[in-house]
Protein backbone atom coordinates (compact mmCIF):
# COMPACT_ATOMS: atom_id res chain seq x y z
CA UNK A 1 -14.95 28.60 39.57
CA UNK A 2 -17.20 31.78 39.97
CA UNK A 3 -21.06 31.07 39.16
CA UNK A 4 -24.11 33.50 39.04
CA UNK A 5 -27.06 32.16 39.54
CA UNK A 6 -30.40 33.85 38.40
CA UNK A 7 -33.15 33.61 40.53
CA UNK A 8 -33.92 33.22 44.46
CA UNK A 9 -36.67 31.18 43.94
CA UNK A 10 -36.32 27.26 45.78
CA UNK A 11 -34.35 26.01 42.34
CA UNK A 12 -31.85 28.71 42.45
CA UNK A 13 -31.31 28.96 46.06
CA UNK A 14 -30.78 24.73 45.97
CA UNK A 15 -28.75 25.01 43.36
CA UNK A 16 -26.46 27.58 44.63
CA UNK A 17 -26.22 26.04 48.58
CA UNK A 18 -25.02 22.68 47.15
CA UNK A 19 -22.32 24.65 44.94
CA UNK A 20 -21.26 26.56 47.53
CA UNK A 21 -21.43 23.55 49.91
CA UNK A 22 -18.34 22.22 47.37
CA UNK A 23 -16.45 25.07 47.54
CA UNK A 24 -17.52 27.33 44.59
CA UNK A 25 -17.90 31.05 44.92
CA UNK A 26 -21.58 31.41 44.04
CA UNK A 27 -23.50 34.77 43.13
CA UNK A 28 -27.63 35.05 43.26
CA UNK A 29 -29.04 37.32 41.61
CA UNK A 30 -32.72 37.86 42.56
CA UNK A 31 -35.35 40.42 40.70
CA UNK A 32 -37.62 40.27 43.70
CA UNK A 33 -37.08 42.47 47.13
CA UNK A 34 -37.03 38.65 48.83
CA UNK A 35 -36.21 35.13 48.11
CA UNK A 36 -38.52 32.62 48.04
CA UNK A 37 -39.45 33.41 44.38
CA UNK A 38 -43.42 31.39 44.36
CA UNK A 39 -42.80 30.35 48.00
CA UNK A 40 -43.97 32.96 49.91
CA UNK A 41 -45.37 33.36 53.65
CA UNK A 42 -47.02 36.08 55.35
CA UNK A 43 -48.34 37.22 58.89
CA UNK A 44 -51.86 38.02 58.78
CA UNK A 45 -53.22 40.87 61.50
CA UNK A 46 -53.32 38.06 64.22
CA UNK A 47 -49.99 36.81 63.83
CA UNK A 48 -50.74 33.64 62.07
CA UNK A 49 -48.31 32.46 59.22
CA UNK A 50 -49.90 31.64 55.98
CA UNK A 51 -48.60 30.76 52.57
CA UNK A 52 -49.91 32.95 49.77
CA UNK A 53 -48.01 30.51 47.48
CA UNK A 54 -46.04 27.04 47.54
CA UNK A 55 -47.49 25.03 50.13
CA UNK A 56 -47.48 21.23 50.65
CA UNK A 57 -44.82 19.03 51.62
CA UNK A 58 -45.79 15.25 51.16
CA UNK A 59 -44.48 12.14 52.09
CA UNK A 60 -42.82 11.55 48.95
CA UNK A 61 -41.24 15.44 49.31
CA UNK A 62 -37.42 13.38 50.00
CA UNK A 63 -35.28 15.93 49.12
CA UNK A 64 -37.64 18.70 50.68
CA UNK A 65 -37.54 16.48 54.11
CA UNK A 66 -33.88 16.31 54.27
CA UNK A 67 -33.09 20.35 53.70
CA UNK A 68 -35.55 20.98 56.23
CA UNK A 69 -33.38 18.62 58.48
CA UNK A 70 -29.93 20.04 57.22
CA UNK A 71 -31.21 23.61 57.84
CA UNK A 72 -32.61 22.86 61.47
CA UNK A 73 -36.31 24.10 60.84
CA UNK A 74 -39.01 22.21 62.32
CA UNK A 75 -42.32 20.82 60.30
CA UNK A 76 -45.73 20.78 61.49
CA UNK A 77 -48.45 18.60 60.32
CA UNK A 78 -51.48 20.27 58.55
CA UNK A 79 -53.97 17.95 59.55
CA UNK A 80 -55.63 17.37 56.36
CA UNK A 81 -54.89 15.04 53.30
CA UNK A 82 -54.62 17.10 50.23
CA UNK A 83 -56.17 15.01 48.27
CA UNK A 84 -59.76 14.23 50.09
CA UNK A 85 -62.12 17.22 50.05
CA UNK A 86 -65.85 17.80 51.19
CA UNK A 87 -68.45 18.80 48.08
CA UNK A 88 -69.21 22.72 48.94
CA UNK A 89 -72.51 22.44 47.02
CA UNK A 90 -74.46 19.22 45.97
CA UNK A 91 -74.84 15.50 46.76
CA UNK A 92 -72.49 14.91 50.21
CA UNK A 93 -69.52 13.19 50.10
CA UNK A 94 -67.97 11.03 52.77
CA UNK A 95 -64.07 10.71 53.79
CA UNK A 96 -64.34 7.11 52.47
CA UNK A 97 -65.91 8.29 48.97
CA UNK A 98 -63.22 10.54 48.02
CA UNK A 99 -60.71 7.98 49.04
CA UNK A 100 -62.20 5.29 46.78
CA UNK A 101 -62.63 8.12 43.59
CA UNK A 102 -59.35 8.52 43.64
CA UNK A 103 -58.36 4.78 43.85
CA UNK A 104 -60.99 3.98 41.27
CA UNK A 105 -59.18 6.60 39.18
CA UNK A 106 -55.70 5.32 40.03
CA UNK A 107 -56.50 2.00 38.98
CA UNK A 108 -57.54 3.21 35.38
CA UNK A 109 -54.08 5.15 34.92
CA UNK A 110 -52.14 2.43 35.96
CA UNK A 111 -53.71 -0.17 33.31
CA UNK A 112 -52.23 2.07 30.58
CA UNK A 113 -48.87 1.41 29.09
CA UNK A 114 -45.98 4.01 28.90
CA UNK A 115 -46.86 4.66 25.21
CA UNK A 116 -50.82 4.86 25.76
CA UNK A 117 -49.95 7.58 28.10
CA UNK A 118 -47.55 9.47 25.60
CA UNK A 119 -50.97 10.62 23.73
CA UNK A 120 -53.39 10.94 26.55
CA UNK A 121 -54.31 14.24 28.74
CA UNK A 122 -55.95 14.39 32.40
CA UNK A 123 -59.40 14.66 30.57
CA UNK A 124 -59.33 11.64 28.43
CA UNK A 125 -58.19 9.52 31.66
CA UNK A 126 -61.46 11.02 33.57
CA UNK A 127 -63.68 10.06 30.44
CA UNK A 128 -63.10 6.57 30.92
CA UNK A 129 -63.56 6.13 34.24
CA UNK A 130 -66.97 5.47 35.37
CA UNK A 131 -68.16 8.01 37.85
CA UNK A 132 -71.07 9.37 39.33
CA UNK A 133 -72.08 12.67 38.42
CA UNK A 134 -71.33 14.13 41.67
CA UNK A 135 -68.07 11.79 41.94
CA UNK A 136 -66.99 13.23 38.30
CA UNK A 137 -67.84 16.75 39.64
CA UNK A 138 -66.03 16.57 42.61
CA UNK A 139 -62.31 15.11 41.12
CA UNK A 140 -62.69 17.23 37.97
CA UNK A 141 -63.09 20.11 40.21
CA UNK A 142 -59.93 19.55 42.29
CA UNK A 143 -57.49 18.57 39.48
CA UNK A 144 -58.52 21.66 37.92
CA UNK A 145 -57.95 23.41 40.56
CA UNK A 146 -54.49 22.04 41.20
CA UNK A 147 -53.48 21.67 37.68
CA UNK A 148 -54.44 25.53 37.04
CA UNK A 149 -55.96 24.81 33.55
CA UNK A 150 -58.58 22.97 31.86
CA UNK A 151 -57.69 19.39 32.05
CA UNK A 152 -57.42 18.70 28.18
CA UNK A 153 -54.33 20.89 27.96
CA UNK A 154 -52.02 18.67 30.88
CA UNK A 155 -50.52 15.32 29.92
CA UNK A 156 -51.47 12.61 31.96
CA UNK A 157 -47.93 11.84 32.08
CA UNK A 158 -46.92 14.10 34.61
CA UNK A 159 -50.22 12.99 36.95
CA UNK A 160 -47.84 10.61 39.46
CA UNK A 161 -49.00 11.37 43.03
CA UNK A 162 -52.53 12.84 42.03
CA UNK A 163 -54.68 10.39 43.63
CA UNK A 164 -54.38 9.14 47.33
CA UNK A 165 -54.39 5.36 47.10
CA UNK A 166 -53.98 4.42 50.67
CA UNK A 167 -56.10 2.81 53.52
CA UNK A 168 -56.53 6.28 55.52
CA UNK A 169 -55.96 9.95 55.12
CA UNK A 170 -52.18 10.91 53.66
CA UNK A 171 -50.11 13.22 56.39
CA UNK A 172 -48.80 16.72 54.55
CA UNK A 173 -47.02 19.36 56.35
CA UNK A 174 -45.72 22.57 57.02
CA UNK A 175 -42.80 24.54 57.92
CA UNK A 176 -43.20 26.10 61.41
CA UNK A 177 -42.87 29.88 60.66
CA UNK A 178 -43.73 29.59 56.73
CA UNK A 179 -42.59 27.81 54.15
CA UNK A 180 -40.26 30.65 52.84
CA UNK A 181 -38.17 30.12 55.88
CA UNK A 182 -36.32 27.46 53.85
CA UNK A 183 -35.56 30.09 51.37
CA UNK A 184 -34.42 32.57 53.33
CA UNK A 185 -32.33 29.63 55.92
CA UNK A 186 -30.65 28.52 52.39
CA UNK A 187 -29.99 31.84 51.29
CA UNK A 188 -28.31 33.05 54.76
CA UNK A 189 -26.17 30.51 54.18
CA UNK A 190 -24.66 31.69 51.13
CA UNK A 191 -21.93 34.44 50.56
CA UNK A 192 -23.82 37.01 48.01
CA UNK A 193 -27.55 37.15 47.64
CA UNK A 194 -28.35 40.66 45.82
CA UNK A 195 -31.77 41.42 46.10
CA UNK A 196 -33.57 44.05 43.54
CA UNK A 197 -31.42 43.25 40.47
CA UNK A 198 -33.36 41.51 37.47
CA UNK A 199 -31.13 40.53 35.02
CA UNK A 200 -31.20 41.74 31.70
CA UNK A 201 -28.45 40.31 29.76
CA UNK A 202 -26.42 37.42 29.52
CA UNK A 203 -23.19 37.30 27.06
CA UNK A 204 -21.25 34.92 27.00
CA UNK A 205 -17.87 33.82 24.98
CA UNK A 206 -14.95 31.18 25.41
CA UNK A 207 -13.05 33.08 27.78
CA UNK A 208 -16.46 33.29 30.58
CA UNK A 209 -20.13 35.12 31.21
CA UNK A 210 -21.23 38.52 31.10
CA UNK A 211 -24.24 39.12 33.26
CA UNK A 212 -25.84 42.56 33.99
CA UNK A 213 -28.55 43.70 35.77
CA UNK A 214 -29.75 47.51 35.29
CA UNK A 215 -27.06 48.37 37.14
CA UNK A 216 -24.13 46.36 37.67
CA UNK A 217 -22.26 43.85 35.42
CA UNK A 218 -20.92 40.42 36.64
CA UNK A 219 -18.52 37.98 35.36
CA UNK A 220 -18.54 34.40 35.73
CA UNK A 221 -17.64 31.06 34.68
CA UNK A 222 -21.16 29.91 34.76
CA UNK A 223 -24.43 30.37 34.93
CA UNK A 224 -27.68 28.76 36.47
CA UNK A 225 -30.83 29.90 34.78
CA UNK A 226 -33.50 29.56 37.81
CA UNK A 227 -36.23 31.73 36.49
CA UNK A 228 -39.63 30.83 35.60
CA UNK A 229 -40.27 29.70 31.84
CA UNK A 230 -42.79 32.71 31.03
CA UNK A 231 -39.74 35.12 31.83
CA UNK A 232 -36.68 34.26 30.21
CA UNK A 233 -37.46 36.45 27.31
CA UNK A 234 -37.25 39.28 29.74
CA UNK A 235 -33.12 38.71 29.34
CA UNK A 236 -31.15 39.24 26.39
CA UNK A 237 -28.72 36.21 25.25
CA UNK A 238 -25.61 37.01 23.07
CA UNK A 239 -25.38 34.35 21.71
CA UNK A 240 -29.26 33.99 20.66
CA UNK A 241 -30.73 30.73 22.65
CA UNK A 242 -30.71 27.62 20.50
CA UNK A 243 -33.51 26.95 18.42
CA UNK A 244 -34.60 23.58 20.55
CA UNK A 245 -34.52 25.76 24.05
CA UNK A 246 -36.67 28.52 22.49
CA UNK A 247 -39.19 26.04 21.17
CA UNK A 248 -39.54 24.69 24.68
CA UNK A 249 -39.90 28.16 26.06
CA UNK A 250 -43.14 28.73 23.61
CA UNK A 251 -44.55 25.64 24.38
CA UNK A 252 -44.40 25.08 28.03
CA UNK A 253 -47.77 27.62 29.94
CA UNK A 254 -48.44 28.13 32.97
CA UNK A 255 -51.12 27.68 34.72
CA UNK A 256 -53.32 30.25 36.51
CA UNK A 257 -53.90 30.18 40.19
CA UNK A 258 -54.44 32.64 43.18
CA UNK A 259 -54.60 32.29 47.09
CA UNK A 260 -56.60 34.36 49.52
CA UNK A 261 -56.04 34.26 53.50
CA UNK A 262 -58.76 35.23 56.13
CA UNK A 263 -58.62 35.53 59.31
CA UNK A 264 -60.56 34.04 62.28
CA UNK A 265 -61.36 34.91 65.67
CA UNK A 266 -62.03 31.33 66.78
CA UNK A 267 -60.00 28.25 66.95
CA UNK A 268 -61.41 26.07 63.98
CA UNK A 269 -62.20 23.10 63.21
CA UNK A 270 -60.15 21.03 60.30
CA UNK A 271 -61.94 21.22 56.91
CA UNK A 272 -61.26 20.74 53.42
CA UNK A 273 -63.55 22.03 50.96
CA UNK A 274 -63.92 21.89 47.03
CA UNK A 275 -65.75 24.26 45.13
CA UNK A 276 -67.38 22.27 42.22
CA UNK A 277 -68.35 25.74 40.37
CA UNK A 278 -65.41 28.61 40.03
CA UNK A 279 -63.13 26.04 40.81
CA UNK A 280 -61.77 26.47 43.86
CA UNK A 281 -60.82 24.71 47.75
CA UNK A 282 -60.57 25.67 51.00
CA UNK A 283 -58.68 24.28 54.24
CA UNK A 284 -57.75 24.95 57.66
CA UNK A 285 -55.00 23.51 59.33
CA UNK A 286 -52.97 22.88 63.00
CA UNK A 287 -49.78 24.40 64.54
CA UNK A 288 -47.78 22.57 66.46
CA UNK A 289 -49.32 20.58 69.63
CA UNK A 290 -52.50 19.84 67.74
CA UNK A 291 -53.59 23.52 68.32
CA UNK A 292 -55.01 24.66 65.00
CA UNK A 293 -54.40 28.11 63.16
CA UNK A 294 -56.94 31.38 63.58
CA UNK A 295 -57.16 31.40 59.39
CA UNK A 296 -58.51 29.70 56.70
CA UNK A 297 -56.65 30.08 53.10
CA UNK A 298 -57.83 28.60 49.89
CA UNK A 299 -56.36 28.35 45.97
CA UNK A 300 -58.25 29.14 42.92
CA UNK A 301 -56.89 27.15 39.85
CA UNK A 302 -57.79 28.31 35.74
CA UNK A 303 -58.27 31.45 34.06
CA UNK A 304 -62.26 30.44 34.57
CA UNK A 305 -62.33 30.81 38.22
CA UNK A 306 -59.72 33.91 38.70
CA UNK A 307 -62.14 35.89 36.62
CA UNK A 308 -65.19 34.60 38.49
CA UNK A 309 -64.00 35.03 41.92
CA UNK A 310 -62.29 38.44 40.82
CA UNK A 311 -59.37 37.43 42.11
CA UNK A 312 -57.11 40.51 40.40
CA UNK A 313 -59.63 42.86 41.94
CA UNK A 314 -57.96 43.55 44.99
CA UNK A 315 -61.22 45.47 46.13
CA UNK A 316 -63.27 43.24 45.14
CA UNK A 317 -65.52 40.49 48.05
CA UNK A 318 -66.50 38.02 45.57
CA UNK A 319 -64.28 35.16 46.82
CA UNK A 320 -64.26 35.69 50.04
CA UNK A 321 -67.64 36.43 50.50
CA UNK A 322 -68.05 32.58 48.86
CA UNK A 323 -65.79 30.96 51.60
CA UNK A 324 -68.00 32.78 54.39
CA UNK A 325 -71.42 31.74 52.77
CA UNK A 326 -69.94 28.08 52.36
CA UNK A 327 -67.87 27.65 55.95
CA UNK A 328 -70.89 28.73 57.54
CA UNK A 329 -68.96 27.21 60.89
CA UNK A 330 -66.27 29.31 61.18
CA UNK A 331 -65.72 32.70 62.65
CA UNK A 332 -64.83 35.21 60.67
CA UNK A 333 -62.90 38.63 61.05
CA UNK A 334 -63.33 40.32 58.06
CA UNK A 335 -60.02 40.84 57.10
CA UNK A 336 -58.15 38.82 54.45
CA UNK A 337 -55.85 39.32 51.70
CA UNK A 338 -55.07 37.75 48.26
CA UNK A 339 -52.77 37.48 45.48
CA UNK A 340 -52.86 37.01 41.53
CA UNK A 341 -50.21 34.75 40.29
CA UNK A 342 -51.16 36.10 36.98
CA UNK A 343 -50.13 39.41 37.69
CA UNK A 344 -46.84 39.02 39.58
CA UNK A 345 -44.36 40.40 36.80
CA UNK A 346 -42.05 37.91 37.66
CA UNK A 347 -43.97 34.86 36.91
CA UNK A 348 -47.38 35.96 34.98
CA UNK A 349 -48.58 32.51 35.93
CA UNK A 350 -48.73 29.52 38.76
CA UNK A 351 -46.69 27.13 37.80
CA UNK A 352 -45.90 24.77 34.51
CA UNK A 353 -49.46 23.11 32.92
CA UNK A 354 -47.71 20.68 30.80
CA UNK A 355 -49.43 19.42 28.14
CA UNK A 356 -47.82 16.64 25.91
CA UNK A 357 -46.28 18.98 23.32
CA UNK A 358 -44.27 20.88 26.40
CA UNK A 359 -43.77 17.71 28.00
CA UNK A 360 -41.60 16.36 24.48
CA UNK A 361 -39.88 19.72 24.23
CA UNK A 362 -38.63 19.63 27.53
CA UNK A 363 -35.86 17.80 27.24
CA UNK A 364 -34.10 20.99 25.64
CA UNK A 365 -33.47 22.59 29.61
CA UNK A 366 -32.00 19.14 30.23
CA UNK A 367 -28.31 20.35 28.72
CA UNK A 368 -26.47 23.55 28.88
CA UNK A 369 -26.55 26.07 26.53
CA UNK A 370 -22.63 26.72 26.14
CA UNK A 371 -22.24 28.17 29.71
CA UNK A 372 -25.61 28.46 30.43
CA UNK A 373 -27.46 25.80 32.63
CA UNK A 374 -31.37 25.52 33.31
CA UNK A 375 -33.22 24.82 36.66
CA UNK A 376 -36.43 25.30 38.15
CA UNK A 377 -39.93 23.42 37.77
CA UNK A 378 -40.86 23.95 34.16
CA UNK A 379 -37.06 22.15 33.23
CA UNK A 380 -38.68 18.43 34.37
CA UNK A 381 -42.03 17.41 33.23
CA UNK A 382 -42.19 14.51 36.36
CA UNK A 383 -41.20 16.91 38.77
CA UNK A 384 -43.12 19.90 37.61
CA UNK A 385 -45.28 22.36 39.23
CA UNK A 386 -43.45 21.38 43.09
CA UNK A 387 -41.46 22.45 45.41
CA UNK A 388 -39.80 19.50 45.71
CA UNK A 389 -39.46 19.44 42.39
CA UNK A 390 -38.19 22.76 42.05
CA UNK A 391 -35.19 21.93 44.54
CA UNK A 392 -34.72 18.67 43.27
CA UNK A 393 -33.91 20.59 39.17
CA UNK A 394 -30.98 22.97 41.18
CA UNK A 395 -29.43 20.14 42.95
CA UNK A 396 -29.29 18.16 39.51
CA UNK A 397 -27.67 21.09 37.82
CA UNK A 398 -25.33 21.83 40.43
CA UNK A 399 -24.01 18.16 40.06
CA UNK A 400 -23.54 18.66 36.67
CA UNK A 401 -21.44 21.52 37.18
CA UNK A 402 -19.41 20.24 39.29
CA UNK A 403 -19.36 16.90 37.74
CA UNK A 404 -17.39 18.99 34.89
CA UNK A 405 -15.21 21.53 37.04
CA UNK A 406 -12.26 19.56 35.83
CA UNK A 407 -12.91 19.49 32.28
């Protein structure tokens, strides 16, 4: 069985090493002069890896873990939890605070039924908790951030691992080298990656698949659909996408989010910081050996603090002149650089806000279209908006392919 998959990114690339892994002949197609898709590392001037997208591997990461092991690469610990942050501005607020915020808010979600939830968005969780202004400040601030939108428009369905509910800090790591390396160890395990080649149609009939890119044409038996949701109508489908999968498509944003890397001249100390204003956070972290990384990076989250921070403007201070003026204890180069989700054609977003409407429509990716299965973040609303979660949507599809090879 010949399959073409669409898309490098960490859905496509899963999908296509556990096909191949069974004995398939697998084809990736990839728009982008890399894999990696939202993944992506790069060396600053000092030689320091950073990740100017996809980032965190947690505990709960399983399937993450394991390729990492399968593939040989080696993980580093950041050094910080992801979910406790220092106030940039305002009232302080200790370790221990922003560990009990986020139990006090885990205990309200977890007092709601199933069907409470089905109606309920990050927002209307927050307004019943009872917070202190600067408490409310701080965890509004950083689920913005994360969630890349307002908080009325995602479903408090999808919240899961949000809030840190343990004794101490939670461990997160790394991939030594960059996080892209287990793109580009998955896809050097494969036959035929083509680079450069967007796809622009997909026909298909009884007898197989017609997919062409500007300019070649490929046939297969099947295909996996790994792009992002907010470009699928870049392709042409003969026959026209169902009327359920195009719904889904309409309904299911992304959120907006950009990263900016600086470098340092000094060994720094571990920080986490949360802008309560644009929003925004900030971090340092450690290499291997404890020894901790010459940079500092930091995410921006909403349309609301792209355009304050000027994130698009790629000669434009404004944001980093704001981590400078509020890590007043770090040493500073004056080089950086940063990148606009937004305006990467291949994504025009972050990754999936799902709000309840998406959430209900998104059972639609969950089956094939004729020939034509769906992967990648947007496809599961409790996995969305992860890497982990991205891998986790190829290897499903790839079992159901060849759960059905014999058919």
């Amino acid at each position: 069985m010949k399959i073409i998959v669409v898309g490098a990114g960490f859905s496509g690339l899963s999908a296509a090493y556990k096909l191949h892994k069974e004995g398939e002949e697998v084809v990736v197609l990839e728009a982008r002069d890399r894999v990696g898709g939202r993944v992506y590392s790069k060396e600053l001037s000092n030689g320091e890896v950073v990740e100017m997208g996809g980032e965190w591997i947690g505990d709960d990461d399983k399937l993450y873990h394991a390729l990492i092991d399968d593939l040989g690469l080696t993980k580093i610990e950041v050094g910080i939890d992801f979910m406790v942050r220092q106030a940039m501005k305002g009232e302080a607020i200790s370790v221990d605070d922003c560990i009990a915020i986020n139990r006090k808010v885990n205990a309200k979600l977890v007092a709601y039924s199933e069907k409470e939830k089905e109606a309920m968005s990050i927002q209307d969780l927050l307004d019943q908790v009872e917070l202190s202004p600067a408490h409310r400040l701080l965890i509004s601030s950083r689920l913005q951030t994360s969630q890349g939108t307002t908080l009325d428009k995602v479903a408090l369905r999808i919240i899961g691992g949000s809030f840190s509910t343990r004794d101490g800090q939670s461990a997160y790591h790394r991939i030594y080298g960059g996080n892209q390396a287990l793109a580009t160890s998955l896809a050097a395990r494969l036959v035929e990656v083509v680079c450069h080649a967007p796809v622009i149609e997909i026909k298909q009939d009884l007898e197989g698949v017609i997919v062409r890119t500007e300019y070649e044409k490929f046939l297969a038996d099947k295909v996996v659909l790994s792009v992002p949701v907010s470009v699928i109508n870049k392709i042409k489908f003969t026959p026209e996408l169902p009327e359920d999968i195009r719904r889904a498509m309409t309904v299911t944003k992304l959120g907006s989010g950009g990263k900016l890397s600086a470098v340092l001249t000094e060994e720094p100390p571990l920080l986490a910081k949360q802008d309560t204003d644009a929003p925004y956070w900030c971090w340092t972290g450690q290499l291997r050996d404890g020894v901790r990384k010459k940079a500092i990076t930091a995410f921006c989250g909403s349309d609301h603090a792209l355009k304050q921070l000027k994130v698009g403007d790629q000669n434009d201070d404004t944001w980093f002149e704001s981590i400078q003026t509020n890590c007043p204890e770090l040493q500073f180069s004056g080089e950086y650089i940063k990148k606009d989700w937004g305006e990467d054609p291949w994504v025009m977003g972050s990754y999936t806000a799902m709000d309840n409407e998406a959430y209900a429509a998104a059972n639609a990716f969950s089956k094939p279209f004729q020939r034509i299965y769906f992967s990648g973040e947007h496809t599961s609303p409790d996995w969305s908006g992860t890497m982990n979660g991205a891998l986790q949507s190829g290897v499903i599809v790839a079992e159901r392919i060849l759960a059905g090879r014999n058919e």
